[in-house]
Protein backbone atom coordinates (compact mmCIF):
# COMPACT_ATOMS: atom_id res chain seq x y z
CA UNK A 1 129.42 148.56 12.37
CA UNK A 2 130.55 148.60 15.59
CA UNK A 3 129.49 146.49 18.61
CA UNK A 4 127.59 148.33 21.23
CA UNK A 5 128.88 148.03 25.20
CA UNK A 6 126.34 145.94 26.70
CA UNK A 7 125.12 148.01 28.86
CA UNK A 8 123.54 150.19 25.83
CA UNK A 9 120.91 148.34 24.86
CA UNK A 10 118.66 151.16 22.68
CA UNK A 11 119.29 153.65 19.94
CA UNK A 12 117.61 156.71 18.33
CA UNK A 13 118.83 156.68 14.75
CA UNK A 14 118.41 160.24 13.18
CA UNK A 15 118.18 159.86 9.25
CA UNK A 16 118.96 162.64 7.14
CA UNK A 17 117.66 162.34 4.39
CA UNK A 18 119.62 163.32 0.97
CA UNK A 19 117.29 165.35 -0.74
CA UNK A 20 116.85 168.82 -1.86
CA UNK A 21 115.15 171.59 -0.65
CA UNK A 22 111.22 171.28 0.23
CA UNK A 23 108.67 174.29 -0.53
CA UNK A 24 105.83 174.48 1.86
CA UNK A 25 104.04 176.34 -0.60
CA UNK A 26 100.32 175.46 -1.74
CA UNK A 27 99.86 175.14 -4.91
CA UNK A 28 96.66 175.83 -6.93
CA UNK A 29 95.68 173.45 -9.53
CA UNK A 30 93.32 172.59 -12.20
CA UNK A 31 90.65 170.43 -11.08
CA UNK A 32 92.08 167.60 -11.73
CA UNK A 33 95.79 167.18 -12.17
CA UNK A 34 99.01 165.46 -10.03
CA UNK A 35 98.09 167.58 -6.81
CA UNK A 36 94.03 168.32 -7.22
CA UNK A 37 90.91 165.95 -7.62
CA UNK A 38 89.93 162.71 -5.77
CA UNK A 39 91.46 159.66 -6.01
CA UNK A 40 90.41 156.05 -3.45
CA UNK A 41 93.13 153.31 -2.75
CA UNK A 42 93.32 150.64 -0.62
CA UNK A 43 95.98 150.20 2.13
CA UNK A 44 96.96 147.13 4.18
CA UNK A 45 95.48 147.57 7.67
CA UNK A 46 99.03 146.97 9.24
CA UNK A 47 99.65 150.35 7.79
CA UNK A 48 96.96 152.17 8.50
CA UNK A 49 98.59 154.62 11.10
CA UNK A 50 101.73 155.31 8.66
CA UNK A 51 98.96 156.23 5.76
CA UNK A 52 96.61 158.35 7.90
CA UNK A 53 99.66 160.40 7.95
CA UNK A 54 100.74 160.60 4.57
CA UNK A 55 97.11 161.71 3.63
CA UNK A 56 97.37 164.34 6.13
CA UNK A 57 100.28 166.13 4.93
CA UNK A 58 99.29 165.39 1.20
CA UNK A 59 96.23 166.93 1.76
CA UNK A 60 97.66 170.16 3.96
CA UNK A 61 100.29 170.58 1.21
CA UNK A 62 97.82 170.37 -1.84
CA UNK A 63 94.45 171.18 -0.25
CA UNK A 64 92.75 170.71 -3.69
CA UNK A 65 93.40 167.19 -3.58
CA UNK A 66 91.27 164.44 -1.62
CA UNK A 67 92.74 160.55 -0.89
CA UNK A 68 89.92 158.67 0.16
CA UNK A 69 91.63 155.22 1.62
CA UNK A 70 89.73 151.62 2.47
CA UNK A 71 91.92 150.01 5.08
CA UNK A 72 91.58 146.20 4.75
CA UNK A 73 93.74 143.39 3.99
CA UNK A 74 96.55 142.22 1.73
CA UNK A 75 94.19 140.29 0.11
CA UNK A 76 91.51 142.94 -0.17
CA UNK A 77 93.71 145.29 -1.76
CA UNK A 78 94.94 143.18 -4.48
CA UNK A 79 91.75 142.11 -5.05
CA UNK A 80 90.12 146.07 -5.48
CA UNK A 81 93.71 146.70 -7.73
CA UNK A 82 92.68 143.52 -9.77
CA UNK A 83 88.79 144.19 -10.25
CA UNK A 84 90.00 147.57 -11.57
CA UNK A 85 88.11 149.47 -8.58
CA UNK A 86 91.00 151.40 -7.26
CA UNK A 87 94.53 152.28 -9.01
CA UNK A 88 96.87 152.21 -5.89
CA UNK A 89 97.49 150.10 -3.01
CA UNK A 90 99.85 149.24 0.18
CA UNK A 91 101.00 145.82 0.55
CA UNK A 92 104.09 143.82 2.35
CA UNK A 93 104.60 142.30 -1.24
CA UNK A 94 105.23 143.42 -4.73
CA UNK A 95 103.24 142.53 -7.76
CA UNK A 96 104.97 140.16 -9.66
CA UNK A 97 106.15 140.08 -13.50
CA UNK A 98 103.01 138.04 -14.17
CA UNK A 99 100.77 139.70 -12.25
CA UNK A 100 101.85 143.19 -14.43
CA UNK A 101 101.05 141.36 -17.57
CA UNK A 102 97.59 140.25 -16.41
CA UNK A 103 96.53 143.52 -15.32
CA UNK A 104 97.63 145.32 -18.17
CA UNK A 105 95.59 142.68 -20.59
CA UNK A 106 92.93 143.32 -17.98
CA UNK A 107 92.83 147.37 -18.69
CA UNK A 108 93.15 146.93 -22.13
CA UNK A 109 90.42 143.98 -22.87
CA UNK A 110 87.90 146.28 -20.29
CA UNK A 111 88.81 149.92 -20.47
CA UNK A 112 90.71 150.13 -24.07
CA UNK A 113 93.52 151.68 -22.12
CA UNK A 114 97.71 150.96 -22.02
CA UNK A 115 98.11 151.10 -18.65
CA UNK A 116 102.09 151.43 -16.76
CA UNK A 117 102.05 149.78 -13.89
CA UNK A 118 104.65 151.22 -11.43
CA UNK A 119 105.56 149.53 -8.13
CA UNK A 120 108.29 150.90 -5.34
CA UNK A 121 109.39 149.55 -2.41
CA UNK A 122 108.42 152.72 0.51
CA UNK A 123 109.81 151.04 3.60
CA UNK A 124 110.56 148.38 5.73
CA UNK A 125 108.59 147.03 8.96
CA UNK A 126 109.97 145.24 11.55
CA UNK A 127 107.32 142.88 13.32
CA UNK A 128 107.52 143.34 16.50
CA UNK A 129 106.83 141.11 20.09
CA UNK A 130 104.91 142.84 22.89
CA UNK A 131 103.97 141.40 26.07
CA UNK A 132 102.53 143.20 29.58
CA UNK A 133 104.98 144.78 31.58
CA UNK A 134 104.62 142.11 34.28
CA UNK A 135 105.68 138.93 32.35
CA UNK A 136 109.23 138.36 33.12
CA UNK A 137 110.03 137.34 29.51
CA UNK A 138 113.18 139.79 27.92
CA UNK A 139 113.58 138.03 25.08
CA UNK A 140 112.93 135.12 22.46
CA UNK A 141 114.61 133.18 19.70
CA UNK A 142 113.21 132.79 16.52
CA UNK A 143 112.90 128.84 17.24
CA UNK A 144 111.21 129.81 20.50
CA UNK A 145 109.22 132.28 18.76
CA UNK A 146 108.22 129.78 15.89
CA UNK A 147 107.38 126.92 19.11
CA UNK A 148 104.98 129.67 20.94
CA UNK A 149 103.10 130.03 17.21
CA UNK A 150 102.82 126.87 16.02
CA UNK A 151 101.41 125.99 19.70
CA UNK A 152 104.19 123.43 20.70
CA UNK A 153 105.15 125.74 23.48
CA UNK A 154 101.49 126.47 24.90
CA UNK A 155 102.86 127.80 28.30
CA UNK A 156 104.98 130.24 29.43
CA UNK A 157 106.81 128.10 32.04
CA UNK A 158 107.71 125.80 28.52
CA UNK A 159 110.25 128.88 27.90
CA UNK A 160 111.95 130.06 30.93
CA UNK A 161 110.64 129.39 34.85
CA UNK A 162 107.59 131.32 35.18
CA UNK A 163 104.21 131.52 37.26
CA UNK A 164 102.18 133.01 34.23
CA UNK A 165 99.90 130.32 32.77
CA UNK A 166 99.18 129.37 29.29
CA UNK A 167 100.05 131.61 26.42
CA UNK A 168 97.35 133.88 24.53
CA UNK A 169 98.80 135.15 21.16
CA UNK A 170 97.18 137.92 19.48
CA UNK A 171 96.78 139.24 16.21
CA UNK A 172 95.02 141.75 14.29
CA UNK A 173 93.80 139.52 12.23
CA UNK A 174 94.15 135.66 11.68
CA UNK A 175 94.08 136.60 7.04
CA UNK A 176 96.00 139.43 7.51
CA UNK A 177 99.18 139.68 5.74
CA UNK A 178 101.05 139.65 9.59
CA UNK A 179 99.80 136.30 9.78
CA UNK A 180 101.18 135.27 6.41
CA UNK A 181 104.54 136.57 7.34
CA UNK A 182 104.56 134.29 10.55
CA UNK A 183 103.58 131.17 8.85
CA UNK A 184 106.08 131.74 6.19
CA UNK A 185 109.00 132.99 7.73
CA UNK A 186 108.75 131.38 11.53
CA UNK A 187 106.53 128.11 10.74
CA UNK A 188 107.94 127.40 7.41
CA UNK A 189 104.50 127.93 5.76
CA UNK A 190 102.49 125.74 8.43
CA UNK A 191 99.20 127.00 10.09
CA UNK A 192 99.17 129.01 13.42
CA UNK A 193 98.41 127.03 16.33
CA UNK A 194 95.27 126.93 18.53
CA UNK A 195 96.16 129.44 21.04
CA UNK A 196 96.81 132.47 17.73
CA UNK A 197 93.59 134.31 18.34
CA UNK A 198 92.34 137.78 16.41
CA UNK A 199 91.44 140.92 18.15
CA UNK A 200 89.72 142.31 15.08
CA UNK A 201 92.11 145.21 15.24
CA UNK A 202 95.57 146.32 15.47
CA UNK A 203 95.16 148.64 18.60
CA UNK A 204 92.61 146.05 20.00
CA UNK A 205 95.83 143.92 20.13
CA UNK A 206 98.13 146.70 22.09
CA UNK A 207 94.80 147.09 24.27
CA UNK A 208 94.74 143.23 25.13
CA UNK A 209 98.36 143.18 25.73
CA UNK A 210 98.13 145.77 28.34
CA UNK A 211 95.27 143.86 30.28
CA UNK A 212 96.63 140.76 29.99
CA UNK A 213 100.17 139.32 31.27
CA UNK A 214 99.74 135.80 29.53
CA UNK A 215 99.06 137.35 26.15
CA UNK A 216 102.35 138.24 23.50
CA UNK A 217 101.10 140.47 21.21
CA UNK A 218 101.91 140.47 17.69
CA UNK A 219 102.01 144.73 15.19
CA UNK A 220 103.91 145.99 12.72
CA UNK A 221 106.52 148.79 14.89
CA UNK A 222 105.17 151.59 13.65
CA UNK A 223 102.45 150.92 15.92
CA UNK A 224 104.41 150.74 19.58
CA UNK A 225 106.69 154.30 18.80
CA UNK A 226 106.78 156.39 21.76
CA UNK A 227 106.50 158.86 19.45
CA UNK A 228 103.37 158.14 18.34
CA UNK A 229 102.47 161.61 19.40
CA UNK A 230 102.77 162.67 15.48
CA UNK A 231 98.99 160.60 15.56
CA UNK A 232 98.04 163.70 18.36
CA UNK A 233 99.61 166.52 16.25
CA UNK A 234 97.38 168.90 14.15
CA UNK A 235 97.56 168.18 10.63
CA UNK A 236 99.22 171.69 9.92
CA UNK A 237 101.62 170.56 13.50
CA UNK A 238 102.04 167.38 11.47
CA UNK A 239 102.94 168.78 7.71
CA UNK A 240 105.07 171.71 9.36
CA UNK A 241 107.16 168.77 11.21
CA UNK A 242 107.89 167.57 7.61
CA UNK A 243 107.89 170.19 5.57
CA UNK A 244 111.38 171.13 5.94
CA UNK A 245 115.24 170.50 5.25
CA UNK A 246 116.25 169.18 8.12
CA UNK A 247 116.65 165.43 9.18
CA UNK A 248 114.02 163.43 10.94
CA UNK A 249 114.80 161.79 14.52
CA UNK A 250 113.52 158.37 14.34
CA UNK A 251 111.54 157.10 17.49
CA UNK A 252 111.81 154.68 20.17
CA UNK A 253 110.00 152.31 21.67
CA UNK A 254 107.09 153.08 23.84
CA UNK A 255 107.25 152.13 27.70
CA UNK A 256 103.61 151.21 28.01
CA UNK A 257 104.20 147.51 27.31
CA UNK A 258 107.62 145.45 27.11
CA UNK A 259 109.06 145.36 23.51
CA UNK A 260 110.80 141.71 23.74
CA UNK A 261 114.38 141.34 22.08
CA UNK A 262 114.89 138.98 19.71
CA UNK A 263 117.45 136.70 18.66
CA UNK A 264 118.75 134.36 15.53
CA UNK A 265 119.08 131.04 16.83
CA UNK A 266 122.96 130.56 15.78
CA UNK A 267 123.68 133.96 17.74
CA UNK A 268 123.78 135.19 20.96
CA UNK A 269 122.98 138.72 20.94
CA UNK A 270 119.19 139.63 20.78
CA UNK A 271 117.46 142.90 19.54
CA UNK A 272 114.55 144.88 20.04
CA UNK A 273 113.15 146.42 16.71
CA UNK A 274 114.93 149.79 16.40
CA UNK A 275 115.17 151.61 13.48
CA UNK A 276 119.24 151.07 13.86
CA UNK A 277 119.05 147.87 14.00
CA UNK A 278 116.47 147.31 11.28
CA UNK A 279 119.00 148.97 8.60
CA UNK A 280 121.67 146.96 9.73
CA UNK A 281 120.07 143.72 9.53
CA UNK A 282 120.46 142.80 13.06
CA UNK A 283 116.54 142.33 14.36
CA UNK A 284 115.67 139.20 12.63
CA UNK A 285 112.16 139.54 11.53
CA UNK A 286 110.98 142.49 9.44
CA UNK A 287 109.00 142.53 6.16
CA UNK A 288 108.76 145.13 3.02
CA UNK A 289 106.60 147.39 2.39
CA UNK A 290 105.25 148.71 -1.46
CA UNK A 291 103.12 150.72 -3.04
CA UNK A 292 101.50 149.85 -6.14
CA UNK A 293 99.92 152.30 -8.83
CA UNK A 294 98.60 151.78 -12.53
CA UNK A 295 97.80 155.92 -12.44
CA UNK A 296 99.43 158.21 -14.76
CA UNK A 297 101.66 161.16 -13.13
CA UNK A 298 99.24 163.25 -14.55
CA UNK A 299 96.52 162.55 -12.22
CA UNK A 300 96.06 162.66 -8.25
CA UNK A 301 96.62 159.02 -7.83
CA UNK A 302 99.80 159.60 -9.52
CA UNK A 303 100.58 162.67 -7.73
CA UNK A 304 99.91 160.52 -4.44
CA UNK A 305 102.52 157.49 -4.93
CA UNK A 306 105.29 160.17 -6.11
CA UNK A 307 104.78 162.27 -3.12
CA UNK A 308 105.04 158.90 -0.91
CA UNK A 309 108.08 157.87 -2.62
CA UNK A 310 109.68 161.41 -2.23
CA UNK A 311 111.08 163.44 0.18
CA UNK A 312 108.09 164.37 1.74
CA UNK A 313 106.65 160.75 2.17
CA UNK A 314 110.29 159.39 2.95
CA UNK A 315 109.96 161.84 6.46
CA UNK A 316 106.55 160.74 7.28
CA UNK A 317 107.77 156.76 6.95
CA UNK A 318 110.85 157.93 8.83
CA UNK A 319 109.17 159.52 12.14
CA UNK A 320 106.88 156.52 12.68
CA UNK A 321 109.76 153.97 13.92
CA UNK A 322 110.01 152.08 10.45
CA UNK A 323 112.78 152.31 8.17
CA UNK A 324 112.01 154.65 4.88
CA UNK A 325 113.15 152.81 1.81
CA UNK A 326 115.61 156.09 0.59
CA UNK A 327 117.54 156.66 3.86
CA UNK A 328 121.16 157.77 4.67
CA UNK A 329 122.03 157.03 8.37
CA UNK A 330 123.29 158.44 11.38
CA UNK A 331 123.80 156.94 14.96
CA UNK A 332 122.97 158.38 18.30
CA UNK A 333 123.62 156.21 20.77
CA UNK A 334 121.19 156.48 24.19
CA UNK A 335 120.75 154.00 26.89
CA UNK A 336 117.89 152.69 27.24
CA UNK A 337 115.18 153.48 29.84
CA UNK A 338 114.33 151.21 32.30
């Protein structure tokens, strides 16, 4: 790929995606079969706004079918998958080979049943650095990134001159499976520092971030779209916006708070956490994200996980700034606003 002029420093990507064509139609169903009934599941809480979605259209598409989805955390959800409570889940991680054979013996030993336990990766997230438009910070290196975490670089004048005082990290929450991903990938599995707090949410952590110039805030992309105006739409506004042949333009970056760029410490260039540069590797930090079923493709639960792994589901991941897992790519090159 080719190397950008400086002075364009932001992308929309639009993804067409290679599938065929999409009816609109609603379907009616037995009571309970891939598209009608009720199903639960249990979704990381870094998703949440990506999932809201997918029910949405699920639910507009097949109007006989009901997703009723717990929003916790990474822990949680394996924990309701593994106690046999709920048959699907969202996580940044896949099950492993031994994990499969334990919850097979599991359904087998309690419920007499051969169970298939399917797993698919459904996107990538890039994690994402947000501070208040008034901090003079443009961007960070993962070293300086893993410093501000661990709490070796405690104020903001330890990074680059500057009259801002100590720094205030936030998180959605100090289990979640964003704070695993920061341990592992920046702190090389040590704990977060003293000044990592939780906000007990991940808009409380957008909301803290505007209020507060010392504090770099810490979401999953999805959450700091400019388009985030699919969240406003209508479900029938939403499902229509889907629902169709045509190719998805992916967002950019909202201008309510400063998305910092981010650099690998052997190179120069830095990035800020656009689609484009997600697919090509180029942002540094981003994580996986799967879904997780033991339901039959006979049932709603089923019906669910193919839908997200489809077309359909593929569009949805697409217009909320993360990278859908079955992409084919197209630039558009636009400078970015100041």
């Amino acid at each position: 790929m080719s190397t950008y002029n400086s002075y364009i420093t932001a992308a929309a990507v639009a993804l067409s995606l290679s599938f065929g064509a999409v009816s609109c139609m609603k379907y009616e169903k037995d009571p309970h079969s891939s598209t009608s009934g009720t199903t639960t599941m249990v979704c990381d809480n870094s998703f949440e706004n990506i999932f809201k979605q997918e029910v949405d259209v699920f639910e507009y598409q097949y109007p006989d079918a009901h997703i009723l989805v717990r929003y916790g955390t990474q822990t949680e959800a394996f924990d309701s998958l593994f106690s046999l409570n709920t048959r699907s889940i969202v996580v940044s991680r896949d099950i492993t080979p031994e994990e499969k054979r334990a919850l097979k013996a599991k359904y087998k030993k309690e419920r007499g049943a051969n169970v298939n336990v399917r797993s698919s990766k459904i996107a990538v997230d890039a994690v994402a650095f947000i501070v208040n438009p008034q901090n003079t910070c443009e961007k960070l290196t993962v070293r300086e990134l893993g410093d501000i975490l661990s709490g070796e670089s405690p104020q903001w004048n330890d990074l680059e001159p500057s009259k801002l005082g100590a720094i205030k990290v936030v998180l959605d929450q100090t289990g979640s499976s964003l704070a695993t991903f920061l341990s592992d990938s920046l702190l090389q599995g040590r704990p977060l520092g003293p000044n990592v707090f939780a906000a007990g949410s991940v808009p409380e952590v957008f909301k803290i971030v505007e209020q507060n110039p010392n504090a770099i805030g810490v979401l999953g992309v999805s959450w700091i779209t400019s388009d985030m105006d699919s969240a406003d739409m209508s479900r029938e506004e939403l499902a229509e916006s889907v629902l169709t042949d045509g190719a998805v333009m992916g967002a950019t970056l909202t201008q309510r708070v400063k998305v910092l760029k981010v650099n690998r410490d052997n190179e120069v260039t830095a990035y800020k956490p656009y689609q484009q540069y997600i697919f090509d590797g180029s942002y540094p930090l981003f994580r996986q994200i799967y879904m997780i079923t033991t339901a039959s493709t006979s049932n709603v639960a089923g019906g669910f996980y193919s839908f997200v792994t489809g077309p359909i589901g593929q569009k949805i991941i697409m217009k909320t700034g993360i990278l859908p897992a079955k992409v084919s790519i197209q630039q558009v090159e636009l400078p970015e606003r100041q």
